[in-house]
C-alpha atoms as a PDB file:
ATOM      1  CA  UNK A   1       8.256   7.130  60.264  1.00  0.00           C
ATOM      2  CA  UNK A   2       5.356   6.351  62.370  1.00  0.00           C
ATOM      3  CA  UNK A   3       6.166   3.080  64.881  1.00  0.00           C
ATOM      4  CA  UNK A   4       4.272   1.871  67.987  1.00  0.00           C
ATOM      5  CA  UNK A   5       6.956  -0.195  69.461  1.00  0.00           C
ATOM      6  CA  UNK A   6       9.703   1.423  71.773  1.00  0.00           C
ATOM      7  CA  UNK A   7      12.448  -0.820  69.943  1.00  0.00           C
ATOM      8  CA  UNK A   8      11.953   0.645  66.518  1.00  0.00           C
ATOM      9  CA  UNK A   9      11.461   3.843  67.577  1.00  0.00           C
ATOM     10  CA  UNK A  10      14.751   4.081  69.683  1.00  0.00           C
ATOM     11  CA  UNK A  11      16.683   2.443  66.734  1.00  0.00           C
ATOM     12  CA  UNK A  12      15.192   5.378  64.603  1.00  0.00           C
ATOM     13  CA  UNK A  13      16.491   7.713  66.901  1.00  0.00           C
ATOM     14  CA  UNK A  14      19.990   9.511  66.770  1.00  0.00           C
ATOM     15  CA  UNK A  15      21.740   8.868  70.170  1.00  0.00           C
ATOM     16  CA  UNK A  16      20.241  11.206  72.417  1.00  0.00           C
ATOM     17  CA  UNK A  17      18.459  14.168  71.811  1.00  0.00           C
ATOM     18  CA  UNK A  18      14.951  15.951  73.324  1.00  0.00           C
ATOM     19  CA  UNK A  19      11.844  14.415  72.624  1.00  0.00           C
ATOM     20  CA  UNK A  20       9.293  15.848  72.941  1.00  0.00           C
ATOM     21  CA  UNK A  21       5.323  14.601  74.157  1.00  0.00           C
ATOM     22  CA  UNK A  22       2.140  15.602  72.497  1.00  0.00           C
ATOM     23  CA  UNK A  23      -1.589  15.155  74.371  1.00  0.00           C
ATOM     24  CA  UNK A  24      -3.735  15.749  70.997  1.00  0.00           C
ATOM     25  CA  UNK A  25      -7.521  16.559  71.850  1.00  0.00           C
ATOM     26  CA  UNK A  26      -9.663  18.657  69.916  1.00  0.00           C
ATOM     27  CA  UNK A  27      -9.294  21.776  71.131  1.00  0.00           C
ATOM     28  CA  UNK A  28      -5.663  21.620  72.436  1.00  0.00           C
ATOM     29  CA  UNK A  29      -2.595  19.989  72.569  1.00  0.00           C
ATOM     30  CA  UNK A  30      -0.939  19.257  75.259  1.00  0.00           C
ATOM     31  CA  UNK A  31       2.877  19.463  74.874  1.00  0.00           C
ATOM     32  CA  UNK A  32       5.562  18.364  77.185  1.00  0.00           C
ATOM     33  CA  UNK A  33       9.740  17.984  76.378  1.00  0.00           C
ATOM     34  CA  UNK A  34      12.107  15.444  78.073  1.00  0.00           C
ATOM     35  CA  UNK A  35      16.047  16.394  78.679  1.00  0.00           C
ATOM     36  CA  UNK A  36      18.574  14.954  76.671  1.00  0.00           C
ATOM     37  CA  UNK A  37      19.676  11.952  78.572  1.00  0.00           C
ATOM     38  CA  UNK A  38      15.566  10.647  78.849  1.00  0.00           C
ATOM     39  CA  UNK A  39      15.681  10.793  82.440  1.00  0.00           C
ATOM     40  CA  UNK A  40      12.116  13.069  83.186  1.00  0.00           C
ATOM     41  CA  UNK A  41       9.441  14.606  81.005  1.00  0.00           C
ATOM     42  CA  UNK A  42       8.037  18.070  82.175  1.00  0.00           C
ATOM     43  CA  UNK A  43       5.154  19.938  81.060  1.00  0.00           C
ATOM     44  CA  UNK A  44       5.913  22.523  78.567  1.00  0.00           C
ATOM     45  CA  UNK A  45       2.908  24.223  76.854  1.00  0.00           C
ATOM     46  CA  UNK A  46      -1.066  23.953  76.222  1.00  0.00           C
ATOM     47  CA  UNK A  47      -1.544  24.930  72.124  1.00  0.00           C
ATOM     48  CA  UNK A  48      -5.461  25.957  71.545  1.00  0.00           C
ATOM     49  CA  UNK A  49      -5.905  24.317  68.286  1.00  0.00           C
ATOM     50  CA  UNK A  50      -6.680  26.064  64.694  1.00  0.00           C
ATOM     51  CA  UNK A  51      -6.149  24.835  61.706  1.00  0.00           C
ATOM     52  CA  UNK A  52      -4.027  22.547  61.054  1.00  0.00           C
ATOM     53  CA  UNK A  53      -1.387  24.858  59.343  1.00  0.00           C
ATOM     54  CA  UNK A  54      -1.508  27.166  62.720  1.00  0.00           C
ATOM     55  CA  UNK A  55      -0.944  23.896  64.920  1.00  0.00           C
ATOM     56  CA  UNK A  56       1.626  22.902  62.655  1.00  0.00           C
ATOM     57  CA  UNK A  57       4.209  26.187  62.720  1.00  0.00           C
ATOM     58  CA  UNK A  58       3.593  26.790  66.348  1.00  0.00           C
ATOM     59  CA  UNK A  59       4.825  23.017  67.264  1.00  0.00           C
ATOM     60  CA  UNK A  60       7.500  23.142  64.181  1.00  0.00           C
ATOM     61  CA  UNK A  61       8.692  26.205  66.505  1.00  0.00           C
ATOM     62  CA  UNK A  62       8.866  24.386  69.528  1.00  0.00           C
ATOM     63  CA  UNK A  63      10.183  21.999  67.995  1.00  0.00           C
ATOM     64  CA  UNK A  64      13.006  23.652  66.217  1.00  0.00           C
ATOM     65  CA  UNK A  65      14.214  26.021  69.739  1.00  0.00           C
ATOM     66  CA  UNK A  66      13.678  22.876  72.211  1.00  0.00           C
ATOM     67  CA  UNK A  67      15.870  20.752  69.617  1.00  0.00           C
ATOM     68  CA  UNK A  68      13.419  18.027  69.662  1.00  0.00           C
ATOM     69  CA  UNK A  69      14.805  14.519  67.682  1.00  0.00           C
ATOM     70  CA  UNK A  70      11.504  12.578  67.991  1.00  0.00           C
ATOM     71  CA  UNK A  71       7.737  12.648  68.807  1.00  0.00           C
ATOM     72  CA  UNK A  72       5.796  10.410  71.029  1.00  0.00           C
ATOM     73  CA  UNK A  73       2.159  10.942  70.462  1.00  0.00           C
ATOM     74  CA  UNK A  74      -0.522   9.890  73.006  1.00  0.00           C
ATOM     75  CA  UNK A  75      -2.809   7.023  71.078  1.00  0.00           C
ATOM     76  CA  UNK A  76      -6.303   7.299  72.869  1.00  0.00           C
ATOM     77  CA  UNK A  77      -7.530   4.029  72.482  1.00  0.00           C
ATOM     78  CA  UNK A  78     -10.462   2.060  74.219  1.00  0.00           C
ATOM     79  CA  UNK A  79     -10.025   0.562  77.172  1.00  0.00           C
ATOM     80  CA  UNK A  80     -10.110  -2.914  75.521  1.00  0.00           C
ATOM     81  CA  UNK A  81      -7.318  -1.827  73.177  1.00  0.00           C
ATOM     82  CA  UNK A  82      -9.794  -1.114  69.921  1.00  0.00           C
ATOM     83  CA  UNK A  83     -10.195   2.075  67.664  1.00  0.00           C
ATOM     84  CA  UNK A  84     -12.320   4.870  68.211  1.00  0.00           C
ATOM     85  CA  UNK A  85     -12.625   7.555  66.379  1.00  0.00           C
ATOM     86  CA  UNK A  86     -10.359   9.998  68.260  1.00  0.00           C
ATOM     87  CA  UNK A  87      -7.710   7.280  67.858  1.00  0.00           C
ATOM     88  CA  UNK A  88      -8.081   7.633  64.119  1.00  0.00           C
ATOM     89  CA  UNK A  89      -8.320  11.557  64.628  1.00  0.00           C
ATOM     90  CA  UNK A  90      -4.678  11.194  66.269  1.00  0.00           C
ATOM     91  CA  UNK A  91      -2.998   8.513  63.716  1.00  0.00           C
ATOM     92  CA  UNK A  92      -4.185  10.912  60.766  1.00  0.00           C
ATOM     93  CA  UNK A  93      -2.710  14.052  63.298  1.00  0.00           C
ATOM     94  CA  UNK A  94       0.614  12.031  63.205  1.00  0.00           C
ATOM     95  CA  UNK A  95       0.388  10.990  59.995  1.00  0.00           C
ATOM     96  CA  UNK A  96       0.651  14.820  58.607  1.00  0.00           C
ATOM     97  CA  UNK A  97       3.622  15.832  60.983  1.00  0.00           C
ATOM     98  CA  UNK A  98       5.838  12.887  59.283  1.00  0.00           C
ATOM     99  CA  UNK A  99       6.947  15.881  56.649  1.00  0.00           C
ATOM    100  CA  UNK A 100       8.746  17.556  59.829  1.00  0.00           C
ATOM    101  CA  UNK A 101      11.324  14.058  59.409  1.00  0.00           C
ATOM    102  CA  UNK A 102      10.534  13.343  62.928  1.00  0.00           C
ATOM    103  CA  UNK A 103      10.681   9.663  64.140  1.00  0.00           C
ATOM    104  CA  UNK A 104       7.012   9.268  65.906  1.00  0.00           C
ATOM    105  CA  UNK A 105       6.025   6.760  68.835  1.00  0.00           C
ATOM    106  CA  UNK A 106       2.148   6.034  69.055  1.00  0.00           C
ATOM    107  CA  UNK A 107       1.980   5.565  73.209  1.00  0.00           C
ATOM    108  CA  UNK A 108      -0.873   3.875  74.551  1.00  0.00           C
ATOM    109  CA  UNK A 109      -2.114   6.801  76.898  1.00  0.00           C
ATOM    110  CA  UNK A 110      -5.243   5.474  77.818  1.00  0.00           C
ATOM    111  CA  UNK A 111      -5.324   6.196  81.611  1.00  0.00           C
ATOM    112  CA  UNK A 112      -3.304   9.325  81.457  1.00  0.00           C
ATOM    113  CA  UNK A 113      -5.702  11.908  81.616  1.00  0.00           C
ATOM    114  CA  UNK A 114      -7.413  10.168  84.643  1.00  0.00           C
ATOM    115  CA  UNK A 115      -3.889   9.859  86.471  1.00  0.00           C
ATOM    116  CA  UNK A 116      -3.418  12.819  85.883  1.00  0.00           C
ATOM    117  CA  UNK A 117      -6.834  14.048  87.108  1.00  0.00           C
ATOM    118  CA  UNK A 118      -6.540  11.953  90.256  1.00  0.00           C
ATOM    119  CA  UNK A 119      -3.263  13.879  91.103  1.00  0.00           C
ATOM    120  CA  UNK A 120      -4.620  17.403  90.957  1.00  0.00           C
ATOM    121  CA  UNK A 121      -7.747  16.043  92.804  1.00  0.00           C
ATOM    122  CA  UNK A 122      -5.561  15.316  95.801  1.00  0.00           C
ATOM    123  CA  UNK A 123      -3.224  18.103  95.569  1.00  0.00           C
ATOM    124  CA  UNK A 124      -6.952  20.415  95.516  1.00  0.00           C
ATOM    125  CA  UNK A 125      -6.651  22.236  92.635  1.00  0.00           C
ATOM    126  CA  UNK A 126      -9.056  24.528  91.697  1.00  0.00           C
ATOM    127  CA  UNK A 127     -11.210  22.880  88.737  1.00  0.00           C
ATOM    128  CA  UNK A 128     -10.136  26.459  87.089  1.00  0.00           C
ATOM    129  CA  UNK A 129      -6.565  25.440  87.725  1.00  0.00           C
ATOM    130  CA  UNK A 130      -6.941  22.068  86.654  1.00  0.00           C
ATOM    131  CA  UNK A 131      -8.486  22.744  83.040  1.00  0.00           C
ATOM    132  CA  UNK A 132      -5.210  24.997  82.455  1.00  0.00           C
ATOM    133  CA  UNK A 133      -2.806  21.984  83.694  1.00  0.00           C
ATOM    134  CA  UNK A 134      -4.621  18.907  82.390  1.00  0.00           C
ATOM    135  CA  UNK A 135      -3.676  18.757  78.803  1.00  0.00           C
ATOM    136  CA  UNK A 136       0.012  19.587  79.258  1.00  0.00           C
ATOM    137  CA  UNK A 137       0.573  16.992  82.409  1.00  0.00           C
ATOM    138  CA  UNK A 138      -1.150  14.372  79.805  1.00  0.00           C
ATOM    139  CA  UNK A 139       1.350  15.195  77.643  1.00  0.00           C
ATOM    140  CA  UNK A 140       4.129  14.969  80.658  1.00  0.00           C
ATOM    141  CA  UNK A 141       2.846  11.735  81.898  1.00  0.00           C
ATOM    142  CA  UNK A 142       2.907  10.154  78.420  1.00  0.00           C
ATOM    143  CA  UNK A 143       6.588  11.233  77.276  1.00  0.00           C
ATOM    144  CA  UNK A 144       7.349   9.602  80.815  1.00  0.00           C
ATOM    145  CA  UNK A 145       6.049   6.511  80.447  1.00  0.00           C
ATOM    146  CA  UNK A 146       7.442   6.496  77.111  1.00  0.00           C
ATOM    147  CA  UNK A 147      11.173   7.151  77.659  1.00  0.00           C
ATOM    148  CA  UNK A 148      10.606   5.117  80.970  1.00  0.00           C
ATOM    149  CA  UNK A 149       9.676   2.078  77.637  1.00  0.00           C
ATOM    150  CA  UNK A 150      13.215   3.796  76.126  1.00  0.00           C
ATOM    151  CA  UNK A 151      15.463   2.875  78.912  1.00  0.00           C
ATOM    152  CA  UNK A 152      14.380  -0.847  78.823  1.00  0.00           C
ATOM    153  CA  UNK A 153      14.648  -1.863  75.322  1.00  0.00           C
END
């Protein structure tokens, strides 16, 4: 089941459980887990994409030791809410990891990477250092707002 509405998604859910955050680019994907409870999302893991098969069973494997019960999926729209193609890129992404039986959230995550960018800016990270952080913060910074969505509906 693949929802973009907190409501739904939480009503899909079994009470409590991990959930976990994904930051899907082309070239990585950003991963980040949140505790039981929904209280704070913390970076986990950068995954260089492959094929699709290879991203797959290394998530299904985080997945299956970090206990996750649902998915929230960054949704990189444009900044006046439309389609582009990397937004179709990611619905078809979630669309093939509905076989793991996962409840998915589609979060808007449209400013997340530049957040995120702004904060490592002013802490002075190295650009080096920021390139290795980036894509799991993303992923961080999306579950949060996302469970931050959970606690108010």
């Amino acid at each position: 089941m693949i929802v973009a509405n907190t409501a739904a998604f939480r009503a899909a859910l079994p009470l409590g459980g991990r959930l976990a955050g994904l930051d899907v680019g082309t070239k990585t994907i950003g991963v980040a887990f949140c505790d039981s409870e929904w209280t704070i999302a913390s970076p986990a893991e950068t995954i260089r994409r492959a094929k699709f098969t290879a991203d797959l069973a290394a998530l299904t494997a985080l997945f299956g030791r970090q206990a996750i019960r649902g998915l929230v999926i960054g949704l990189p729209l444009n900044l006046d809410g439309s389609d582009s193609p990397r937004t179709q890129s990611t619905r078809a992404f979630a669309r093939n990891l509905v076989p793991l039986g996962l409840p998915i959230l589609l979060w808007d995550e449209r400013w997340s990477t530049q957040a995120v960018t702004r904060t490592l800016l002013s802490a002075d990270t190295s650009r080096a250092r920021r390139a290795e952080l980036i894509d799991k913060l993303a992923a961080s910074y999306i579950l949060q707002g996302a469970i931050d969505g959970l606690s108010s509906c």
